[in-house]
C-alpha atoms as a PDB file:
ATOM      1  CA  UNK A   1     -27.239   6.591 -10.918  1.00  0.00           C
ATOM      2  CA  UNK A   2     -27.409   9.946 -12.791  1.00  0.00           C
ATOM      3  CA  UNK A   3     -25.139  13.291 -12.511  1.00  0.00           C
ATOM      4  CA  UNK A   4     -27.327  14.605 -10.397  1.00  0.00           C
ATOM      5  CA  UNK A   5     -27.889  11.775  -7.643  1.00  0.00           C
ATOM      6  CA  UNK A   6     -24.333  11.379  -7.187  1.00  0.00           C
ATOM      7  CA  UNK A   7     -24.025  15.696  -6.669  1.00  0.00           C
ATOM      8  CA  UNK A   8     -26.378  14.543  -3.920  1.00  0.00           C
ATOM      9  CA  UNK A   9     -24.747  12.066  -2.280  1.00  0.00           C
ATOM     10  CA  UNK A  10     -21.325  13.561  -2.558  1.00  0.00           C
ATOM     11  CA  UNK A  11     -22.815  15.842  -0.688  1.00  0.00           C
ATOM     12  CA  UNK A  12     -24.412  13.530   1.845  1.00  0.00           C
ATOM     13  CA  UNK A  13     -20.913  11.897   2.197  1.00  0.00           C
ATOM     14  CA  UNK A  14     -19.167  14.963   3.721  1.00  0.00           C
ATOM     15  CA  UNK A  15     -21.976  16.039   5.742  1.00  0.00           C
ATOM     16  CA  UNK A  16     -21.447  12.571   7.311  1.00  0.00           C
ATOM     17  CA  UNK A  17     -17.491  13.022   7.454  1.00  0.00           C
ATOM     18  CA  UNK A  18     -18.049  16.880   8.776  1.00  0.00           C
ATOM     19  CA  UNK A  19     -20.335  15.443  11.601  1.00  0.00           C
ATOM     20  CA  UNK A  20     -18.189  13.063  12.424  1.00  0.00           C
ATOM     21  CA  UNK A  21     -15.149  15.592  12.419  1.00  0.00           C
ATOM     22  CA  UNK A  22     -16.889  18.150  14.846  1.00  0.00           C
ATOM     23  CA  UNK A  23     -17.602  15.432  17.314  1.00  0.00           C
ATOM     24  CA  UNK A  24     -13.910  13.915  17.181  1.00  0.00           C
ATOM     25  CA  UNK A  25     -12.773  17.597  17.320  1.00  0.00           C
ATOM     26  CA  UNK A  26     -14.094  17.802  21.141  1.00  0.00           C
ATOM     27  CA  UNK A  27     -11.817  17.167  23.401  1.00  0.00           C
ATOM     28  CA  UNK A  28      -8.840  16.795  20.423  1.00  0.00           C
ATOM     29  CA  UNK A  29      -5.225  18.196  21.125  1.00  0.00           C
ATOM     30  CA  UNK A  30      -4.889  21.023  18.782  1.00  0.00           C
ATOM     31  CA  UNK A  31      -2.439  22.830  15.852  1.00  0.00           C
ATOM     32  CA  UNK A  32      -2.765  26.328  16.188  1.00  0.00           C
ATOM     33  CA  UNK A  33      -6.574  27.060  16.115  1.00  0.00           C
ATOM     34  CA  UNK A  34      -7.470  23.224  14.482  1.00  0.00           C
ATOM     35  CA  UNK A  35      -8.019  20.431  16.128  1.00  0.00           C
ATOM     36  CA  UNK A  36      -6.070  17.469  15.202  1.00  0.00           C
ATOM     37  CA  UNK A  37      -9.318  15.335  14.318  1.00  0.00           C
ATOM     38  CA  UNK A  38     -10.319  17.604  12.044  1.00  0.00           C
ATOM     39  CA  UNK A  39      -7.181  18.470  10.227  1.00  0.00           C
ATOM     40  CA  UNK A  40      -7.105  14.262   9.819  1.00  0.00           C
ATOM     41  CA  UNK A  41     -10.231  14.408   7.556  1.00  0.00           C
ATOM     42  CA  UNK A  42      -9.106  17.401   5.789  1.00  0.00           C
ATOM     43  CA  UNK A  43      -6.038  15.656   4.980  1.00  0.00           C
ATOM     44  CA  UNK A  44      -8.117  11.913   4.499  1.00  0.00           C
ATOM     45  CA  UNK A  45     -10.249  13.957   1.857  1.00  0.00           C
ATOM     46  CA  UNK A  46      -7.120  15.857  -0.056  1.00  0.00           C
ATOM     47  CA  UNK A  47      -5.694  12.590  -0.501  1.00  0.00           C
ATOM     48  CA  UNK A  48      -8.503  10.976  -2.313  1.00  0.00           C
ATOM     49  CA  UNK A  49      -9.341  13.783  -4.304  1.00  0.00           C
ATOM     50  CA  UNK A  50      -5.435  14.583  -5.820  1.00  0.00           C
ATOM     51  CA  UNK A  51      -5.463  10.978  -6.200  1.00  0.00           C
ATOM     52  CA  UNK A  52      -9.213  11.192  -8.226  1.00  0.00           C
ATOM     53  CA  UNK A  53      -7.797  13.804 -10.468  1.00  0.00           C
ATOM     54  CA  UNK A  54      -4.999  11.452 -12.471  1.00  0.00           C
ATOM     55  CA  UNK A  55      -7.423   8.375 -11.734  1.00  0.00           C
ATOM     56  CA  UNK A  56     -10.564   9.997 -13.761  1.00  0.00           C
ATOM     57  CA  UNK A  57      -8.087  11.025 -16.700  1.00  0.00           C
ATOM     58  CA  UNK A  58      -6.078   7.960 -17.336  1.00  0.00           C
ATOM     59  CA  UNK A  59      -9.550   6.312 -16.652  1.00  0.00           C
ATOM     60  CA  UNK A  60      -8.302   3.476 -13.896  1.00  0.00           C
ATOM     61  CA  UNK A  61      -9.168   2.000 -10.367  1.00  0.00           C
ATOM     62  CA  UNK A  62      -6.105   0.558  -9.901  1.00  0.00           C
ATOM     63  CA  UNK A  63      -4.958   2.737  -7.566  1.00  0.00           C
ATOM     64  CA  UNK A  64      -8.438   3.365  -5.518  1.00  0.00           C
ATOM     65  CA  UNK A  65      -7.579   0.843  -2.858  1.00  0.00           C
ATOM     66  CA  UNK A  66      -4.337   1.889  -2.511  1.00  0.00           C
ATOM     67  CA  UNK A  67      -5.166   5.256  -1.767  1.00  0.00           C
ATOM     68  CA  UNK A  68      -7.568   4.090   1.258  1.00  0.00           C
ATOM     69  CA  UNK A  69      -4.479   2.609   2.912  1.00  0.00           C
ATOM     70  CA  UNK A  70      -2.402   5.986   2.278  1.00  0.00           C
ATOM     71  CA  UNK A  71      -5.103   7.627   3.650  1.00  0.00           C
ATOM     72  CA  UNK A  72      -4.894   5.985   6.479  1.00  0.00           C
ATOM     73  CA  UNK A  73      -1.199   5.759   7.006  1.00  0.00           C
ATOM     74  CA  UNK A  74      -1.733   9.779   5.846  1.00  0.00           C
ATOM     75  CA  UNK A  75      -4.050  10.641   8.759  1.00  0.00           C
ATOM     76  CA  UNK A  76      -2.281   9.069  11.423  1.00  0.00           C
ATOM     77  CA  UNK A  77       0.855  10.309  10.561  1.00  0.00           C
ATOM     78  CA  UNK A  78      -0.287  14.062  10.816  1.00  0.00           C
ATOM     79  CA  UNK A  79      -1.739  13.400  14.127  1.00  0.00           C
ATOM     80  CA  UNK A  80       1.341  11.783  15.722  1.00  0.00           C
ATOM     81  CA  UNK A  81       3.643  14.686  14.231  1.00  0.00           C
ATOM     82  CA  UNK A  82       1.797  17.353  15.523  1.00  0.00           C
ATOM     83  CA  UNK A  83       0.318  15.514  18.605  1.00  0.00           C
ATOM     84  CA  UNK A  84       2.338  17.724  21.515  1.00  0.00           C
ATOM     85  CA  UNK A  85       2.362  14.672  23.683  1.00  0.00           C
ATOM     86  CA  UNK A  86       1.308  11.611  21.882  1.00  0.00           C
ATOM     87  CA  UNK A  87       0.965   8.851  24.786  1.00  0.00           C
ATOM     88  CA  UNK A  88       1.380   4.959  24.435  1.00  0.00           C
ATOM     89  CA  UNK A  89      -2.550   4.256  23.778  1.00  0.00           C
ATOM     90  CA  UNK A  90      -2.168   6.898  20.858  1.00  0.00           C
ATOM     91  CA  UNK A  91       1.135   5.123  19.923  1.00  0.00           C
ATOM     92  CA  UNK A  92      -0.283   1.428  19.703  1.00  0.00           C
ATOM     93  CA  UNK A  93      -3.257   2.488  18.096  1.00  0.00           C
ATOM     94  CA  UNK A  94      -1.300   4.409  15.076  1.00  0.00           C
ATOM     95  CA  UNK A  95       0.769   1.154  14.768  1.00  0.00           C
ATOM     96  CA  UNK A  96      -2.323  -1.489  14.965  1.00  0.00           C
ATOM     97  CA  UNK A  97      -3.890   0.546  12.531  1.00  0.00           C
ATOM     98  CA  UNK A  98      -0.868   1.211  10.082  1.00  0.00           C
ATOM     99  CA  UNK A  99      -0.307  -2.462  10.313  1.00  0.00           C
ATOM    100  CA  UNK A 100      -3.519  -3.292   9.279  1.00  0.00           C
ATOM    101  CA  UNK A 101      -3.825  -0.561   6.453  1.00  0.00           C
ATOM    102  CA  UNK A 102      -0.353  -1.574   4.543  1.00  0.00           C
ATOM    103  CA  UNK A 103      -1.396  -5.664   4.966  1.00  0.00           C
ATOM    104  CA  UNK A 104      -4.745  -4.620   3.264  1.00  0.00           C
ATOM    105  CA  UNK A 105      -3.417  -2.179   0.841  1.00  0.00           C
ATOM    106  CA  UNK A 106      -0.928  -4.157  -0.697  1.00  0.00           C
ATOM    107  CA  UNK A 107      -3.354  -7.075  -0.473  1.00  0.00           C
ATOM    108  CA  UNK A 108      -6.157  -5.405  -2.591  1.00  0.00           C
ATOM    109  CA  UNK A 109      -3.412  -3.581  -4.925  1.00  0.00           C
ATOM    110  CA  UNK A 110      -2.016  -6.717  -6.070  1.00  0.00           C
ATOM    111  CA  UNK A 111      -5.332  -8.302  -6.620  1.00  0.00           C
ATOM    112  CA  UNK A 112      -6.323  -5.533  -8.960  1.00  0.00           C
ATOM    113  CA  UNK A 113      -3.146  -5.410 -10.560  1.00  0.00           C
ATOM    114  CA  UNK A 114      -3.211  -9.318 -11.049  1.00  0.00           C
ATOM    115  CA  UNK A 115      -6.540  -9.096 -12.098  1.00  0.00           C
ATOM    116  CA  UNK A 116      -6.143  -6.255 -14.386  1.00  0.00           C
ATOM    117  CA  UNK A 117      -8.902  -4.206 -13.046  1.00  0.00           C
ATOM    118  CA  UNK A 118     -12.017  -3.926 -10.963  1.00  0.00           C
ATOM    119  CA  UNK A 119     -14.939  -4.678 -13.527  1.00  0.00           C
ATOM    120  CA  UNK A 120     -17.412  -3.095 -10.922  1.00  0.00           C
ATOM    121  CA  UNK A 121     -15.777   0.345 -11.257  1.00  0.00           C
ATOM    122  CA  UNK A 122     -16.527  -0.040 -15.465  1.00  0.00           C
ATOM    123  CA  UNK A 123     -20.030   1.535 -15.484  1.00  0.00           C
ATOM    124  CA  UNK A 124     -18.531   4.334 -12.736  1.00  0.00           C
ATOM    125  CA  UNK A 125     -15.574   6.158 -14.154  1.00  0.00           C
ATOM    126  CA  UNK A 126     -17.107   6.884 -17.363  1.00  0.00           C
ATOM    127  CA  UNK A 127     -19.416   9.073 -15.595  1.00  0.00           C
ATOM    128  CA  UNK A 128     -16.996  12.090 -13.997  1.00  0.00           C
ATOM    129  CA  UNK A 129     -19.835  12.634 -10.669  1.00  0.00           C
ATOM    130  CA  UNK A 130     -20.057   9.210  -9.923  1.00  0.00           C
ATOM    131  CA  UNK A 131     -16.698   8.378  -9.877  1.00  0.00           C
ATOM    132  CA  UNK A 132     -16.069  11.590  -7.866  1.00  0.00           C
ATOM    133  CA  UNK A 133     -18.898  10.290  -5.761  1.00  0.00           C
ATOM    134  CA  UNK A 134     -16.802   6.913  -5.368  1.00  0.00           C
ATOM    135  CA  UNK A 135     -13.262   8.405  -4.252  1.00  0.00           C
ATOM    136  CA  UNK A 136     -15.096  11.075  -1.660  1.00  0.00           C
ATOM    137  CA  UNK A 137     -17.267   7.786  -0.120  1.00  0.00           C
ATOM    138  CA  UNK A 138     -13.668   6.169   0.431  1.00  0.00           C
ATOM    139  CA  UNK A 139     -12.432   9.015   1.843  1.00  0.00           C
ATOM    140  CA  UNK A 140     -15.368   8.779   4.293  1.00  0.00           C
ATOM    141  CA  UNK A 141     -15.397   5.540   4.658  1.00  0.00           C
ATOM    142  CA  UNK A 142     -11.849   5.722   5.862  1.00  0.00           C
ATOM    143  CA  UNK A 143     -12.717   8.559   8.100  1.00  0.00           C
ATOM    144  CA  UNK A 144     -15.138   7.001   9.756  1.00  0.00           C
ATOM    145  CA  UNK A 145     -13.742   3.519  10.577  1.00  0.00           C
ATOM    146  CA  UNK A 146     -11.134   4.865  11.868  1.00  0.00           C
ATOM    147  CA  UNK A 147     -13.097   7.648  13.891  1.00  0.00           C
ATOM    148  CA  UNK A 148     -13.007   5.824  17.301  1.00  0.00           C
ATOM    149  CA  UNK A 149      -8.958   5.133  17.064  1.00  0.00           C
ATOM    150  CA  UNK A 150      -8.627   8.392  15.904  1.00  0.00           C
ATOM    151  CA  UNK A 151      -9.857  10.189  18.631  1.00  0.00           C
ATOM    152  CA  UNK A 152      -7.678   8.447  21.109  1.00  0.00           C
ATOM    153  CA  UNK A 153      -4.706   9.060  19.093  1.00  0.00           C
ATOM    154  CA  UNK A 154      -6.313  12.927  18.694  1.00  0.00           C
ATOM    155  CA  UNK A 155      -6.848  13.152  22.449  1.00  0.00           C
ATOM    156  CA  UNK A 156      -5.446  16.261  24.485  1.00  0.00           C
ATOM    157  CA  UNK A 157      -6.227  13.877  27.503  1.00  0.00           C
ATOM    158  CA  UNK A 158      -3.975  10.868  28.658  1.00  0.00           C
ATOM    159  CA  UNK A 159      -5.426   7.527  29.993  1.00  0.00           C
ATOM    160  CA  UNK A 160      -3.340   5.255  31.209  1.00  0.00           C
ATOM    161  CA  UNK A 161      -3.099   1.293  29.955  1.00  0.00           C
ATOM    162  CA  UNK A 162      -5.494  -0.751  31.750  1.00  0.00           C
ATOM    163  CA  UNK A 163      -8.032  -4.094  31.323  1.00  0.00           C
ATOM    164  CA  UNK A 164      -9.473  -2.089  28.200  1.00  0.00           C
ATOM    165  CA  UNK A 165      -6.339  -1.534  26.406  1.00  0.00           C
ATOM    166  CA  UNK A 166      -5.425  -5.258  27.393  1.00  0.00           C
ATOM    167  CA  UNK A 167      -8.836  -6.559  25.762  1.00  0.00           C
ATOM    168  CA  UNK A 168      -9.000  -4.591  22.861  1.00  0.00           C
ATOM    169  CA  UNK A 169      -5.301  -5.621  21.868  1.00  0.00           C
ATOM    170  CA  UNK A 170      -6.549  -9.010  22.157  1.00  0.00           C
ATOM    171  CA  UNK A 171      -9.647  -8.753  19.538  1.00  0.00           C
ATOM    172  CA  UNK A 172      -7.182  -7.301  17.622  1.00  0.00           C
ATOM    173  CA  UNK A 173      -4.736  -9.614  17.325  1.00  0.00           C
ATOM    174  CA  UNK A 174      -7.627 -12.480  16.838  1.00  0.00           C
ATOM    175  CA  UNK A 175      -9.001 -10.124  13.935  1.00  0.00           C
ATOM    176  CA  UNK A 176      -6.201  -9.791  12.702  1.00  0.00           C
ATOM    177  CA  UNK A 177      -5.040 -12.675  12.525  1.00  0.00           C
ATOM    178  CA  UNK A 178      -8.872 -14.256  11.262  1.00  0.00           C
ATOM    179  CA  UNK A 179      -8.352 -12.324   8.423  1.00  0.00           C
ATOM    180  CA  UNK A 180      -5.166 -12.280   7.311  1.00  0.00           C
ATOM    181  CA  UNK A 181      -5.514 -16.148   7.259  1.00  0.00           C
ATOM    182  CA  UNK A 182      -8.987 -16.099   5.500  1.00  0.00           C
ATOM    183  CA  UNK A 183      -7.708 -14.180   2.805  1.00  0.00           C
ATOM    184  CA  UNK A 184      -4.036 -16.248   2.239  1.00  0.00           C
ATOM    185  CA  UNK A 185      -6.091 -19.281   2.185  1.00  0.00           C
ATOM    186  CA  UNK A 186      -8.658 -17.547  -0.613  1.00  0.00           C
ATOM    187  CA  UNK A 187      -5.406 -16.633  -2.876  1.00  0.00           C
ATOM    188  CA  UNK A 188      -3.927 -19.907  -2.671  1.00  0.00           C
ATOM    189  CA  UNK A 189      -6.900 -21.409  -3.752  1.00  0.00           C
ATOM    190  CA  UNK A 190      -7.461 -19.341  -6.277  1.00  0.00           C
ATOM    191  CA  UNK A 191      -3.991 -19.693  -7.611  1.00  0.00           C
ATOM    192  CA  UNK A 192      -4.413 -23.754  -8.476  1.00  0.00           C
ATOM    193  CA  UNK A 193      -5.437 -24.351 -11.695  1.00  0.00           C
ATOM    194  CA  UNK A 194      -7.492 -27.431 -10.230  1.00  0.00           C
ATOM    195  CA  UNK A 195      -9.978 -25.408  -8.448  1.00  0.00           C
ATOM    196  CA  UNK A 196     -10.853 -22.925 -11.782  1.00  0.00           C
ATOM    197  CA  UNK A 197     -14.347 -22.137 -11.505  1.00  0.00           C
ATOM    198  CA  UNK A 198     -15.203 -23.491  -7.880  1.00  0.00           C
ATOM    199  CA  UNK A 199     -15.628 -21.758  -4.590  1.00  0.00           C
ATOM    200  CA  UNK A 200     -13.713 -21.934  -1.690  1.00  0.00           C
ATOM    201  CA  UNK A 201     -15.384 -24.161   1.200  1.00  0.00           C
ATOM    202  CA  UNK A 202     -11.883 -25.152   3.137  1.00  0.00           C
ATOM    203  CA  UNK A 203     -10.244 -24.098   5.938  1.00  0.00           C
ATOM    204  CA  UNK A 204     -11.681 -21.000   8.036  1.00  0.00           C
ATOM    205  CA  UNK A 205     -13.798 -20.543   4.370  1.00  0.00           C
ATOM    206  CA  UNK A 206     -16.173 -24.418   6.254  1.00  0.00           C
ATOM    207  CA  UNK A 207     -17.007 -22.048   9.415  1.00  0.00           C
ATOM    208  CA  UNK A 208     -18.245 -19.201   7.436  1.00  0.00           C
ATOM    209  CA  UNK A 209     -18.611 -17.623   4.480  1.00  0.00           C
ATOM    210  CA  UNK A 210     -16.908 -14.619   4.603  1.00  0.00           C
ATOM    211  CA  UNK A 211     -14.509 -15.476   7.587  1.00  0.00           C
ATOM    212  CA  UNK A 212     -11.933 -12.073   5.936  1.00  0.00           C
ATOM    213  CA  UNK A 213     -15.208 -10.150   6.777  1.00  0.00           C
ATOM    214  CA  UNK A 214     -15.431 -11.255  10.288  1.00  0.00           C
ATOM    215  CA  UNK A 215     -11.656 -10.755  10.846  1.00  0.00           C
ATOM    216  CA  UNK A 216     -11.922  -7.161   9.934  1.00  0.00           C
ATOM    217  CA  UNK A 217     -14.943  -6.418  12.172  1.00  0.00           C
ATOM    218  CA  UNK A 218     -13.690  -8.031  15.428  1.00  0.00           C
ATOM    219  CA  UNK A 219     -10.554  -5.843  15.095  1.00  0.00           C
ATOM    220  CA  UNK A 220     -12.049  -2.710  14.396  1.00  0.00           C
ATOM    221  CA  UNK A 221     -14.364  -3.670  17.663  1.00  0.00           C
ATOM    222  CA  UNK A 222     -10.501  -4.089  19.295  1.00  0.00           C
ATOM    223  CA  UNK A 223      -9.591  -0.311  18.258  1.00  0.00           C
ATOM    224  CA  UNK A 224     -12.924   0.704  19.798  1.00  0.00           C
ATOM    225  CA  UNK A 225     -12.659  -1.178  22.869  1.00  0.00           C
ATOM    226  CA  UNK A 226      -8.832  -0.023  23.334  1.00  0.00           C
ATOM    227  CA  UNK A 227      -9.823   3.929  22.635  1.00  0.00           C
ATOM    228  CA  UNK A 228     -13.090   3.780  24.841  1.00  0.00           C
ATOM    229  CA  UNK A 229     -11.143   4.992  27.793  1.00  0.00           C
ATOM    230  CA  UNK A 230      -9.881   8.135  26.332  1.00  0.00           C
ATOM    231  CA  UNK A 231     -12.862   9.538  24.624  1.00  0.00           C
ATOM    232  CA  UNK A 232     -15.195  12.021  26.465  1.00  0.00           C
ATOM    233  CA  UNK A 233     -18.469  13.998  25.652  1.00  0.00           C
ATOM    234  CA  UNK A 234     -19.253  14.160  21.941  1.00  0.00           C
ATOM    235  CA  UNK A 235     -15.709  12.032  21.320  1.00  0.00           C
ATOM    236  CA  UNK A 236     -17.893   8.819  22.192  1.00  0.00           C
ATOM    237  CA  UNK A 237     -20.187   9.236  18.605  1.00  0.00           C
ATOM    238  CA  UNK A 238     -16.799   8.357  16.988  1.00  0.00           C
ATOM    239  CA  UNK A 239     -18.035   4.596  18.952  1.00  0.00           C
ATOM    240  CA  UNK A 240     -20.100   4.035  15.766  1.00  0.00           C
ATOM    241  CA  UNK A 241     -17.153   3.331  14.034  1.00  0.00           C
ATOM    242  CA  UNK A 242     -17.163  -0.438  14.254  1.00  0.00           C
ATOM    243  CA  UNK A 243     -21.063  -0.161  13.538  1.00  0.00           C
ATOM    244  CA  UNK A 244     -20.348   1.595  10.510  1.00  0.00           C
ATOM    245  CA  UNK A 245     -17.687  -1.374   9.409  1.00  0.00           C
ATOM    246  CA  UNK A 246     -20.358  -3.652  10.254  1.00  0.00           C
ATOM    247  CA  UNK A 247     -23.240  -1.932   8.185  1.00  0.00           C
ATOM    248  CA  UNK A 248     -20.842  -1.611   5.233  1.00  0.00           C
ATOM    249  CA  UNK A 249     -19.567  -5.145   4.947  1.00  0.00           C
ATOM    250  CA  UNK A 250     -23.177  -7.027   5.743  1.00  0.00           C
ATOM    251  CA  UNK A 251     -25.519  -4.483   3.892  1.00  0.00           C
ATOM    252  CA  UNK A 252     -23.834  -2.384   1.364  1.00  0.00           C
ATOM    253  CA  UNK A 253     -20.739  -3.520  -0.729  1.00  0.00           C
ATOM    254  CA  UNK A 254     -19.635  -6.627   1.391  1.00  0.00           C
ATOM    255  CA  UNK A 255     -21.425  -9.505   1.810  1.00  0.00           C
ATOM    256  CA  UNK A 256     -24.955  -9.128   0.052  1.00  0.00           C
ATOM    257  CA  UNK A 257     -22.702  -7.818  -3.284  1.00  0.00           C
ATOM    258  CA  UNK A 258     -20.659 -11.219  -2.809  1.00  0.00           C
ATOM    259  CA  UNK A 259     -23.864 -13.364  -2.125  1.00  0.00           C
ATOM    260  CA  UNK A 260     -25.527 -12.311  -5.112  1.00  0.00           C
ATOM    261  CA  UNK A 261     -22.268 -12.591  -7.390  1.00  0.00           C
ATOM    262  CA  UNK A 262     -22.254 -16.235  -5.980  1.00  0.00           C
ATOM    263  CA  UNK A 263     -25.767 -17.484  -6.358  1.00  0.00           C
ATOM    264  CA  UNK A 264     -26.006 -16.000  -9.885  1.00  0.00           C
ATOM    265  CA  UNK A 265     -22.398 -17.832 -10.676  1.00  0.00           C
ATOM    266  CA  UNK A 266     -23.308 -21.705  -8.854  1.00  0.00           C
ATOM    267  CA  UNK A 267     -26.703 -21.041  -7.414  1.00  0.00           C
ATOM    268  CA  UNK A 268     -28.037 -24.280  -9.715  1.00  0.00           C
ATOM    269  CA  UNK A 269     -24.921 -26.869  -8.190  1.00  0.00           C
ATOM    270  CA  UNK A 270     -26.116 -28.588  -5.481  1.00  0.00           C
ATOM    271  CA  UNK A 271     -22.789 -28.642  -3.569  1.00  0.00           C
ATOM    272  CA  UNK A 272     -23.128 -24.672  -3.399  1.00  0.00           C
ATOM    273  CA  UNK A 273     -26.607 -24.805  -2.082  1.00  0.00           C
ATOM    274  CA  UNK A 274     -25.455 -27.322   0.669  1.00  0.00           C
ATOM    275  CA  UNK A 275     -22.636 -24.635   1.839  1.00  0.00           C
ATOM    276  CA  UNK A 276     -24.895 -21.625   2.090  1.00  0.00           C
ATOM    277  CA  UNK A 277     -27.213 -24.253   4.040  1.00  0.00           C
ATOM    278  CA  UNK A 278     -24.301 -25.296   6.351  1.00  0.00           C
ATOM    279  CA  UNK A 279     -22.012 -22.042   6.972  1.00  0.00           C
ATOM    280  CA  UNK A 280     -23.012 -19.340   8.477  1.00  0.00           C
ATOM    281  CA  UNK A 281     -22.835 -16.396   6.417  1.00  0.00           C
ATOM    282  CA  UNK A 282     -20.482 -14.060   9.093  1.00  0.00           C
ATOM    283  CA  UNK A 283     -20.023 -15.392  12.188  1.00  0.00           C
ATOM    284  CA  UNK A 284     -18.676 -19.152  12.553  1.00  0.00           C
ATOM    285  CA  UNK A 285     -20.443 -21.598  13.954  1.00  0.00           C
ATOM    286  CA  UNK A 286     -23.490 -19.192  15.133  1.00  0.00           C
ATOM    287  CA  UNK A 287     -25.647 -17.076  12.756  1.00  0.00           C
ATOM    288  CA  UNK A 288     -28.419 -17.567  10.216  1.00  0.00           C
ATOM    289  CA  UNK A 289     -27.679 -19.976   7.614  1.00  0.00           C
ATOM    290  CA  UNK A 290     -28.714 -20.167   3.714  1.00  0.00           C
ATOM    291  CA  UNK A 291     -30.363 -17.664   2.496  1.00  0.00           C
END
């Protein structure tokens, strides 16, 4: 990708984020003449761009993942300190999501740190528009995941608790906990010197193939079910939230990135054929296999 294309789609990026902010913005408590959703993404997009400015001169990604999660943590924190009457639905949702931003944070961090880098970002930060592009699509990314929970938390409306809140908690907790385990299992394997060179096939890693993947998805579907109740008009677009998480991890930098990476690494053993025939790629036990 040139100069030029990635002008573009920076700019494509934060017409997405400023749609998404003006239909979050309906319905949001508000700070003086701003609504609280949209002073979320001003602050999700500040972040990730003072951040860029010491990451494109020193030249590193090690601290791009990081700065999702502070993003995050950023966000939410605004909203909650200027929310004039932040109610327990906002509350829960700021902590699920916190929770789930410092586990992955530190998780990723340390992986790049370990690893000494992120050899996909190589032919990006060279190139001062592309890796500009890269930071502002995290900072959208980040905005919109988190657009559904955000409005809730955002809301000038309060809902009380009820078989939504009690559901959603529940995916949550199951995502959670899905991927959390998925992804301590992955490390540990990757840590014994016996399995050097092999993929992982144990544990939740026999019932699908990318069962951190699923994990994430099935709680973000939790902070849309639990914020469904307090969203109204335009507030429900923020819904595509989990649809977004979806599209991102299956067809853009998730799982098809992954696949490829694998085939071209063990697509001639036979024991790595007979996986992607067995294990579903996302979902376990159900879903397309191979391929």
């Amino acid at each position: 990708m040139n100069s030029s294309k990635a002008i573009v789609f920076t700019i494509v990026a934060l017409l997405l984020g400023a749609g998404i902010g003006l239909a979050g913005s309906q319905g949001s408590a508000a700070f003086g003449e701003l609504p609280l959703f949209a002073i979320a993404g001003i602050v999700i997009y500040l972040v990730h761009w003072l951040v860029f400015i010491p990451s494109w001169i020193y030249q590193t990604e090690h601290y791009f993942d990081l700065t999702g999660s502070i993003t995050y943590l950023s966000a939410l924190g605004t909203v909650a300190i200027l929310h004039p009457a932040l109610d327990a639905r906002g509350l829960v949702l700021c902590l699920l999501i916190a929770i789930w931003a410092i586990r992955l944070g530190s998780f990723l961090f340390t992986r790049v740190k370990r690893a000494g880098g992120d050899s996909r970002f190589d032919p990006i930060k060279i190139n001062f528009f592309r890796f500009l592009l890269t930071w502002t699509l995290s900072g959208t990314w980040v905005y919109v995941t988190m657009a559904a929970g955000l409005a809730a938390v955002s809301s000038a409306d309060s809902i009380g608790l009820h078989a939504f809140f009690a559901a959603g908690l529940a995916l949550w907790l199951a995502g959670f906990a899905f991927e959390v385990t998925a992804d301590t299992q992955k490390t540990r394997f990757r840590a014994d010197p016996a399995n050097e060179g092999k993929f992982i096939s144990s544990g939740l890693w026999s019932i699908s193939r990318h069962p951190n993947y699923f994990g994430e998805i099935v709680l973000w579907i939790g902070i849309a079910v639990i914020a469904f109740p307090a969203l109204s008009g335009w507030q429900f677009v923020t819904l595509i939230s989990p649809v977004f998480v979806i599209f991102l991890l299956t067809r853009v930098s998730g799982i098809n990135m992954l696949e490829r990476a694998g085939k071209q690494r063990w697509g001639d053993n036979p024991d790595y054929q007979a996986y992607l025939d067995s294990t579903p790629a996302l979902v376990p036990y159900v879903g397309k296999k191979g391929g």
